[in-house]
C-alpha atoms as a PDB file:
ATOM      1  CA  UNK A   1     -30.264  33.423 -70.789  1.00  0.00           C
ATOM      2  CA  UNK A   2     -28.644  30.135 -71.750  1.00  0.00           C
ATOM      3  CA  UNK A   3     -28.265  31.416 -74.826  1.00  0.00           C
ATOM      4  CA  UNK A   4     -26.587  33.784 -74.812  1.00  0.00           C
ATOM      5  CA  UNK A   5     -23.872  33.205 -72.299  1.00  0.00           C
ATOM      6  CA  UNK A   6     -23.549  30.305 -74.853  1.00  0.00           C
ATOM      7  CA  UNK A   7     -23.252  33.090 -77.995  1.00  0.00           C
ATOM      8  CA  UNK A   8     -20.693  35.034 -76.180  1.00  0.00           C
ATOM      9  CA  UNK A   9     -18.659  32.149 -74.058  1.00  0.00           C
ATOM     10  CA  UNK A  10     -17.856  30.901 -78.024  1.00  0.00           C
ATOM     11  CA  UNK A  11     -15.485  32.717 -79.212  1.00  0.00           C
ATOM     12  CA  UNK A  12     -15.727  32.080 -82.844  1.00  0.00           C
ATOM     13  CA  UNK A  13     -19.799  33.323 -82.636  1.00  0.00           C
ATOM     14  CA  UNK A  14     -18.856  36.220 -80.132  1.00  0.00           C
ATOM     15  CA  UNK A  15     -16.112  37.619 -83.031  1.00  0.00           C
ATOM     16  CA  UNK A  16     -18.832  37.084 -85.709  1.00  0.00           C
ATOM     17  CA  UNK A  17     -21.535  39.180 -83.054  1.00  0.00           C
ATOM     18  CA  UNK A  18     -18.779  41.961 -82.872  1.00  0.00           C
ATOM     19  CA  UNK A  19     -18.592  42.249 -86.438  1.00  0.00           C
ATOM     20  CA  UNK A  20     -21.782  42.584 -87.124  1.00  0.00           C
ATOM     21  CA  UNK A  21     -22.226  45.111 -84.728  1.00  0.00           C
ATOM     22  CA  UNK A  22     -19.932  47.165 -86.234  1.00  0.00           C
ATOM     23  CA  UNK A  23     -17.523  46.814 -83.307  1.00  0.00           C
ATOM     24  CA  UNK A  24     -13.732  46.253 -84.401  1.00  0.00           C
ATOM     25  CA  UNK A  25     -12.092  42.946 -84.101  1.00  0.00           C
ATOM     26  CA  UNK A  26      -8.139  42.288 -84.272  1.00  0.00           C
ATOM     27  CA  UNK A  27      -7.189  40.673 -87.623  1.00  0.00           C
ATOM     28  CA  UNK A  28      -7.616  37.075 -87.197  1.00  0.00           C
ATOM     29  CA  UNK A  29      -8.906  33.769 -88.576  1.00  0.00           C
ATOM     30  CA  UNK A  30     -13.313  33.457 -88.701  1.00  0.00           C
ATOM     31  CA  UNK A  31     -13.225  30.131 -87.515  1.00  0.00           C
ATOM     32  CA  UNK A  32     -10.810  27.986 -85.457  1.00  0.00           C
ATOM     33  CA  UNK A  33      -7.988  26.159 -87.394  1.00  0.00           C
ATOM     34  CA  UNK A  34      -7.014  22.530 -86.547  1.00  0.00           C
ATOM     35  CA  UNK A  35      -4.089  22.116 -88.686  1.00  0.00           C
ATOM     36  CA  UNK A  36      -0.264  24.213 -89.082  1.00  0.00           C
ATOM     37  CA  UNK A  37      -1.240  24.757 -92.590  1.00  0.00           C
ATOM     38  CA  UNK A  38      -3.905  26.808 -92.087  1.00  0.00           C
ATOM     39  CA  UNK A  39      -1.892  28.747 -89.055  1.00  0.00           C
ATOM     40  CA  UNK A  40       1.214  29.217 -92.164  1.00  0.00           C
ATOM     41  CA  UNK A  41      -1.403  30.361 -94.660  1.00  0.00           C
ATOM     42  CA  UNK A  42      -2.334  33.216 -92.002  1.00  0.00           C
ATOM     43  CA  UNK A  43       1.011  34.084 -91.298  1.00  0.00           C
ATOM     44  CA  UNK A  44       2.046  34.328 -95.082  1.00  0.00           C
ATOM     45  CA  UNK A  45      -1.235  37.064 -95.437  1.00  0.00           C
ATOM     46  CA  UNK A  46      -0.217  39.092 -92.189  1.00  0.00           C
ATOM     47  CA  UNK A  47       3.035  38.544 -90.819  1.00  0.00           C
ATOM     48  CA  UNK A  48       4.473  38.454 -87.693  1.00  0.00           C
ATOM     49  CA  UNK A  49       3.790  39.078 -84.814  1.00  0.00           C
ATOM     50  CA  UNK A  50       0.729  36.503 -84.657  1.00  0.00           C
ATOM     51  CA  UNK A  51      -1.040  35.152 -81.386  1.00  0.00           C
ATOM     52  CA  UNK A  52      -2.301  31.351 -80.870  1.00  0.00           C
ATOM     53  CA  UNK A  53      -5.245  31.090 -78.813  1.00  0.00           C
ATOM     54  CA  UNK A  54      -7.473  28.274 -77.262  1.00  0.00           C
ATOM     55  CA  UNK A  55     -10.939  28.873 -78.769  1.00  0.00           C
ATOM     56  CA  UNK A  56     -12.854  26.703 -76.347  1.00  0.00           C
ATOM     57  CA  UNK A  57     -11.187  28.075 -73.312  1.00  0.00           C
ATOM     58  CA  UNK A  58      -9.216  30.978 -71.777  1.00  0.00           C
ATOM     59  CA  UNK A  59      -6.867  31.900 -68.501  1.00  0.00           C
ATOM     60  CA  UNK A  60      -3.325  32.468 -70.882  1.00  0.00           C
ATOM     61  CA  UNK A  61      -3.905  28.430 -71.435  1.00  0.00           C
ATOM     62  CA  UNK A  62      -3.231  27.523 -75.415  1.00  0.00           C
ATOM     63  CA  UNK A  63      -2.338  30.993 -76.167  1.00  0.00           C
ATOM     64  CA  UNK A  64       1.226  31.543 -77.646  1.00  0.00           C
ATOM     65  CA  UNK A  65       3.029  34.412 -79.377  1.00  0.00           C
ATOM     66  CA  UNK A  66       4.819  33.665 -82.715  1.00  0.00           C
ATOM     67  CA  UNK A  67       7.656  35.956 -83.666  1.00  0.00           C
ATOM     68  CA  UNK A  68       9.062  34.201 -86.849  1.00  0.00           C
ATOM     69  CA  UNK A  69       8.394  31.403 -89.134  1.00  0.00           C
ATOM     70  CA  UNK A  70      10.691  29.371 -87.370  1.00  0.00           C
ATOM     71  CA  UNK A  71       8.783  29.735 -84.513  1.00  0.00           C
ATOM     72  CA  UNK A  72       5.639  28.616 -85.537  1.00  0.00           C
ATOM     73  CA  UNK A  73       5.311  24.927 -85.847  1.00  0.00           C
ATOM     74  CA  UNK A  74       6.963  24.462 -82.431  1.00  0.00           C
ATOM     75  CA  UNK A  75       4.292  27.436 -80.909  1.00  0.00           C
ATOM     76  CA  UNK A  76       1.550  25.944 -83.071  1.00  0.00           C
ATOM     77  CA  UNK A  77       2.033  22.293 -81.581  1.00  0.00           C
ATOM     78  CA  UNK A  78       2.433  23.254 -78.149  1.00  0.00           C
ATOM     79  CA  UNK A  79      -0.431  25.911 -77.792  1.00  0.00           C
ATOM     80  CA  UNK A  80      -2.751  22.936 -79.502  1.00  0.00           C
ATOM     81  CA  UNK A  81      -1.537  20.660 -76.957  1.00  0.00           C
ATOM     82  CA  UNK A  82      -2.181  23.261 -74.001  1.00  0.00           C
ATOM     83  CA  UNK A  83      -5.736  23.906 -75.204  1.00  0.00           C
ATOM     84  CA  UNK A  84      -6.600  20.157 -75.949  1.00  0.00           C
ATOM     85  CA  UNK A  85      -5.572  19.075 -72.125  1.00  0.00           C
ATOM     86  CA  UNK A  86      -7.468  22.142 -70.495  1.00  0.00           C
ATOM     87  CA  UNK A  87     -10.330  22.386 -72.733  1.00  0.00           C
ATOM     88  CA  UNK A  88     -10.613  18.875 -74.344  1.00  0.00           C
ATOM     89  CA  UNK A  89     -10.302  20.512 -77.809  1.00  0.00           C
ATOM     90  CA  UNK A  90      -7.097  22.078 -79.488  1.00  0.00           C
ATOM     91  CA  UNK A  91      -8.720  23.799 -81.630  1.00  0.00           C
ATOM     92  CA  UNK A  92      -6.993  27.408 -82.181  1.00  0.00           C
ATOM     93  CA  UNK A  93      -7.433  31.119 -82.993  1.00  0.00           C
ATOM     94  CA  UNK A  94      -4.873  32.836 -84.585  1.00  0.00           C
ATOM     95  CA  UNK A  95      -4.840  36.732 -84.471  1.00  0.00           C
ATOM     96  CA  UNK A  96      -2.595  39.456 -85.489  1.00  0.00           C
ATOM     97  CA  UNK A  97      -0.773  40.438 -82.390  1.00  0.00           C
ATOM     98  CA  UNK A  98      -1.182  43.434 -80.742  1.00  0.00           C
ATOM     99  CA  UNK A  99       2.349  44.929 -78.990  1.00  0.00           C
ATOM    100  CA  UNK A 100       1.867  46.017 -75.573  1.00  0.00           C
ATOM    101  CA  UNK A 101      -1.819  47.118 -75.446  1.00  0.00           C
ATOM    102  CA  UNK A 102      -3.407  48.171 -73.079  1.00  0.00           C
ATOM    103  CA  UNK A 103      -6.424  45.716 -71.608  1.00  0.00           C
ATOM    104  CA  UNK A 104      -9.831  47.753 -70.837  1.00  0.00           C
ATOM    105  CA  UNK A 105     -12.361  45.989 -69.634  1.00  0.00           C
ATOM    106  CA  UNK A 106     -16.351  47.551 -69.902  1.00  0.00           C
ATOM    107  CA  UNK A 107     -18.771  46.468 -67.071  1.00  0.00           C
ATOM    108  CA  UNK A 108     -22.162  46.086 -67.980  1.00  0.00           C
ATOM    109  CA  UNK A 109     -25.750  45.651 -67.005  1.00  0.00           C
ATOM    110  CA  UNK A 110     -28.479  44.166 -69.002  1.00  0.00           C
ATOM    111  CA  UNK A 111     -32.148  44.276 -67.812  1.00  0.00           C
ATOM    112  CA  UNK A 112     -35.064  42.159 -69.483  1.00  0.00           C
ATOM    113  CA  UNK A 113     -36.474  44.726 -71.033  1.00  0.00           C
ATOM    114  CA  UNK A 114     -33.624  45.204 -73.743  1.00  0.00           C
ATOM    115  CA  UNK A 115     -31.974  48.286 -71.922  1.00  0.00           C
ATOM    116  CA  UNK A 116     -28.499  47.842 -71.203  1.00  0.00           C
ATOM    117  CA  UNK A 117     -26.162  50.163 -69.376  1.00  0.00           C
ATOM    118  CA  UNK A 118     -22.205  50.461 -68.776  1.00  0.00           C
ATOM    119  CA  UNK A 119     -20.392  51.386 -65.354  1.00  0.00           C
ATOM    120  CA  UNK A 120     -17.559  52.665 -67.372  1.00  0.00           C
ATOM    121  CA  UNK A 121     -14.052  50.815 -67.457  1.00  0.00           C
ATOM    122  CA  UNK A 122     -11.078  49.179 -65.778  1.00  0.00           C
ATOM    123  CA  UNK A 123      -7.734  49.208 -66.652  1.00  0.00           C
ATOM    124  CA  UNK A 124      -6.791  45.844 -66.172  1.00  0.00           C
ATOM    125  CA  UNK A 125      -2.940  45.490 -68.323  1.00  0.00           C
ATOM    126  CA  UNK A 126      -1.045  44.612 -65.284  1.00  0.00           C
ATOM    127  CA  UNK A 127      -0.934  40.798 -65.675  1.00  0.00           C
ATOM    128  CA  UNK A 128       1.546  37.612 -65.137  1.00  0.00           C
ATOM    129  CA  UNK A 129       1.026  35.032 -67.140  1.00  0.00           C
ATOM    130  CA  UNK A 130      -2.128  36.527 -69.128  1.00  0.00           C
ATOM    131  CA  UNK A 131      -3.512  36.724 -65.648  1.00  0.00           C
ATOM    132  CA  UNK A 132      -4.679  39.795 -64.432  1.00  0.00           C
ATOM    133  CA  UNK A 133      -2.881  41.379 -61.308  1.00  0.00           C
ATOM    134  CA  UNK A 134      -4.152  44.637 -60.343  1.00  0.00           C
ATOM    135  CA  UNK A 135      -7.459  46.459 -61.486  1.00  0.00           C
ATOM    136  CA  UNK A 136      -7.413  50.227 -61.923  1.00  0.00           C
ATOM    137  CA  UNK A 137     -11.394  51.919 -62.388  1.00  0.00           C
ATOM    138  CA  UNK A 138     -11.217  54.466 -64.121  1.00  0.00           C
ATOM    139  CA  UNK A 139      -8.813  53.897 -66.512  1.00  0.00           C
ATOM    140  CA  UNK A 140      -6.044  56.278 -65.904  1.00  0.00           C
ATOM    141  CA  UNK A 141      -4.826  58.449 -69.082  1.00  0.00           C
ATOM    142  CA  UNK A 142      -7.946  57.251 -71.242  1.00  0.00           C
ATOM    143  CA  UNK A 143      -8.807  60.026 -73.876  1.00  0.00           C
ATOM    144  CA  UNK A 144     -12.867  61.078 -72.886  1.00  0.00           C
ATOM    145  CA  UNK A 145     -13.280  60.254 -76.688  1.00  0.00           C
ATOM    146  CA  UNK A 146     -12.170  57.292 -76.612  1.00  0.00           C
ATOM    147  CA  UNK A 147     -13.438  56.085 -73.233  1.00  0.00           C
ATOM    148  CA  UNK A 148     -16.927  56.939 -75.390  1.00  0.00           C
ATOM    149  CA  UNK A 149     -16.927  55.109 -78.199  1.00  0.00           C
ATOM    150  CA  UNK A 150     -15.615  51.849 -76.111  1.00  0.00           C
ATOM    151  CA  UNK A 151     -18.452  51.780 -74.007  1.00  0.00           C
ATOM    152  CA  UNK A 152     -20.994  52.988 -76.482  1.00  0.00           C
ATOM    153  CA  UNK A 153     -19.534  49.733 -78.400  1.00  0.00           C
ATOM    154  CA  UNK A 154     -19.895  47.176 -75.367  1.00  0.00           C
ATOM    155  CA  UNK A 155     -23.304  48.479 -74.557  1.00  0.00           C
ATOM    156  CA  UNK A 156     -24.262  48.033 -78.279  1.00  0.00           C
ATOM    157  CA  UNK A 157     -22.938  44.664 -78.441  1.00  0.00           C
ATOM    158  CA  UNK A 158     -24.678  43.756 -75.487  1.00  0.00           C
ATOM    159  CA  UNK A 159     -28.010  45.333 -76.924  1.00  0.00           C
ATOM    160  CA  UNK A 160     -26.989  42.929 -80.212  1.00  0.00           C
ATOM    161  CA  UNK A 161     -27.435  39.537 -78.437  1.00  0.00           C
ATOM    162  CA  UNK A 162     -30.201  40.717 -75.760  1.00  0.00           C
ATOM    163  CA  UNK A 163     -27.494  40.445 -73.204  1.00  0.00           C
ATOM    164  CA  UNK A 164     -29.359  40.106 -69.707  1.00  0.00           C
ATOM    165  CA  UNK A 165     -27.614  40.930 -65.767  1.00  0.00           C
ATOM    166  CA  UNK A 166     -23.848  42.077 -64.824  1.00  0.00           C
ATOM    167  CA  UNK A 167     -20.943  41.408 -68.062  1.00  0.00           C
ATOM    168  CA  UNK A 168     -17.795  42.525 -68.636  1.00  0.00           C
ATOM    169  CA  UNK A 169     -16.772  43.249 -72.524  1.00  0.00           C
ATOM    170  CA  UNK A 170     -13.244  43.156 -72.813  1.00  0.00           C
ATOM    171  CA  UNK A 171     -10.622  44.959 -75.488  1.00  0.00           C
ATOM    172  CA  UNK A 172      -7.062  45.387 -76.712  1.00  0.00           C
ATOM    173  CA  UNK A 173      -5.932  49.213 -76.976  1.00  0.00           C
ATOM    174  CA  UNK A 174      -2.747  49.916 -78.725  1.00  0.00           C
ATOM    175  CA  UNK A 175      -0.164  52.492 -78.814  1.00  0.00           C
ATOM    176  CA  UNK A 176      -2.083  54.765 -81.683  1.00  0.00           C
ATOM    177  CA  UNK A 177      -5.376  54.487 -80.050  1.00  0.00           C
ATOM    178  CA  UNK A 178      -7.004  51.477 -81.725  1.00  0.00           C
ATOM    179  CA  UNK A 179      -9.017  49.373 -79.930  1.00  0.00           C
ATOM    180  CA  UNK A 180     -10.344  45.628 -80.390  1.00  0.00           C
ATOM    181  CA  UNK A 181     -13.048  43.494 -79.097  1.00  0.00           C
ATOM    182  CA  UNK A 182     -11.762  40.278 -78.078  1.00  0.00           C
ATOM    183  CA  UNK A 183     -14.153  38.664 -75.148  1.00  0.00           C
ATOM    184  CA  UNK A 184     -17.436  39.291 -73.196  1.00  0.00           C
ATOM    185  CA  UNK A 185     -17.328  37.336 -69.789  1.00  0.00           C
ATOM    186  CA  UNK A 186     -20.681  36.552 -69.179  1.00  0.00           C
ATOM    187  CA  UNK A 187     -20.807  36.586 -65.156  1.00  0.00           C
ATOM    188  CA  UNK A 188     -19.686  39.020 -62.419  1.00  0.00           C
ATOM    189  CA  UNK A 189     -16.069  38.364 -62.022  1.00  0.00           C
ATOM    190  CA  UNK A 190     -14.028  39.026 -58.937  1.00  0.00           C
ATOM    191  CA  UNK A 191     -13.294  42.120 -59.725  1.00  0.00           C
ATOM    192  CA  UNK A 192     -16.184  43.745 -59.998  1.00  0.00           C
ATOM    193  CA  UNK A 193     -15.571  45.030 -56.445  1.00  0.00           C
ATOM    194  CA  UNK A 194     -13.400  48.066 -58.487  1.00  0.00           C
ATOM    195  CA  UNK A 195     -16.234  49.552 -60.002  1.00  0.00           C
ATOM    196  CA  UNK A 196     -18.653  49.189 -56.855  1.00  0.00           C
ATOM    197  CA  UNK A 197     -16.002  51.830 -55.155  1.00  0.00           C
ATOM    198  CA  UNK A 198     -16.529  54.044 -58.611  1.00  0.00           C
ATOM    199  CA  UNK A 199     -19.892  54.003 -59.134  1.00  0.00           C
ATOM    200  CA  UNK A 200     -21.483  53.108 -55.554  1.00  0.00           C
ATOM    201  CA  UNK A 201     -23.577  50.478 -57.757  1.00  0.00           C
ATOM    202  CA  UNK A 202     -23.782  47.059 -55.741  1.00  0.00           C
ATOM    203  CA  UNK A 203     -23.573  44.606 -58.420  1.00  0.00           C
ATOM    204  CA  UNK A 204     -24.411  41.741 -56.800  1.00  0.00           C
ATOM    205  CA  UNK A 205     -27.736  43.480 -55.491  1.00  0.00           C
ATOM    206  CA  UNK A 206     -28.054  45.111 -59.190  1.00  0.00           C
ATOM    207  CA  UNK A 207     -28.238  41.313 -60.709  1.00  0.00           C
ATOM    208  CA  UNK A 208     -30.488  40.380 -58.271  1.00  0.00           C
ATOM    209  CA  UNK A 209     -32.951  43.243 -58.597  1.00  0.00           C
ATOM    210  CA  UNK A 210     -32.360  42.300 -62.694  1.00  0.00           C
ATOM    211  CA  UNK A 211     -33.608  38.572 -62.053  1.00  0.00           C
ATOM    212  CA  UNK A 212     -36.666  39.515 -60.289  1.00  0.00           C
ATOM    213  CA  UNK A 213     -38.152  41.933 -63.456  1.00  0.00           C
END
């Protein structure tokens, strides 16, 4: 529904959705800052590394890593600039950075009758530029424990908001086997041709079969 690809395409209500879920966020601000001293007041509670991103937008645009206080006005300034000319607001996340995670991605389905499904994972860390380069479904290396509880989370945040046809929930995993929510797309994105070969699911048939009941 409208609604909900509104709840999830806002970040700030999609973090606050994951919480109360129960499914685990990366350290980060509740609500977007507009202002360095709120970004310096974060840093001060959780160090460095930290991670400016656009809250109204994505694509790598507005998002900047901060290494050091010395670093962060100039980051701060240009990241707000970035989002601001993309998005037509600067406002900003900031977030705890995560070193070299890995970036799983959860495909789901959502029918209209509140059941909600996942067609496992990809493995999508190879990027440039925040943008994502090569798609590997499965995930190769991924624990069967831990390849559980991330899709038992995106298929209960789905169930959460009522989600409803083909989504993607997206998450951080780090070096000690963390993970973190940080986005649902709400569409079928170009890659969903992956998990067709994995699952011999056609999605594009699946959402239509979804629409009609």
């Amino acid at each position: 529904s409208p609604e909900v690809v509104g709840k999830m395409g806002d970040k700030v209500e999609a973090r606050a959705i994951a919480i109360s879920a129960g499914v685990p966020v990366v350290p980060g601000t509740d609500a977007p800052i507009s202002s360095l001293s709120e970004a310096q007041e974060f840093s001060q509670a959780y160090g460095f590394p930290i991670i400016f991103k656009a809250a109204y937008g994505g694509g790598g645009r507005g998002m900047r890593v901060v290494r050091s206080y010395e670093e962060l006005e100039e980051n701060y300034t240009r990241a707000f600039s970035e989002a601001l000319s993309a998005f037509g607001n600067g406002a900003l996340f900031v977030e705890k950075f995560v070193e070299k995670p890995r970036h799983i991605e959860v495909q789901i389905l959502g029918d209209q009758h509140g059941n909600v499904l996942h067609l496992y994972e990809r493995d999508c860390s190879i990027q440039r530029r925040h943008q994502k380069v090569v798609e590997i479904a499965p995930a190769a290396h991924l624990d069967s424990q831990l390849r559980s509880k991330l899709t038992a989370d995106a298929v209960r945040l789905a169930k959460q908001v009522g989600y409803e046809n083909a989504g993607t929930v997206e998450f951080l995993l780090d070096k000690h086997g963390k993970y973190y929510f940080i986005e649902v797309n709400s569409r079928l994105q170009v890659e969903h041709t992956v998990t067709e070969e994995i699952t011999d699911v056609d999605l594009v048939h699946a959402q239509i079969h979804i629409a009609e009941g």
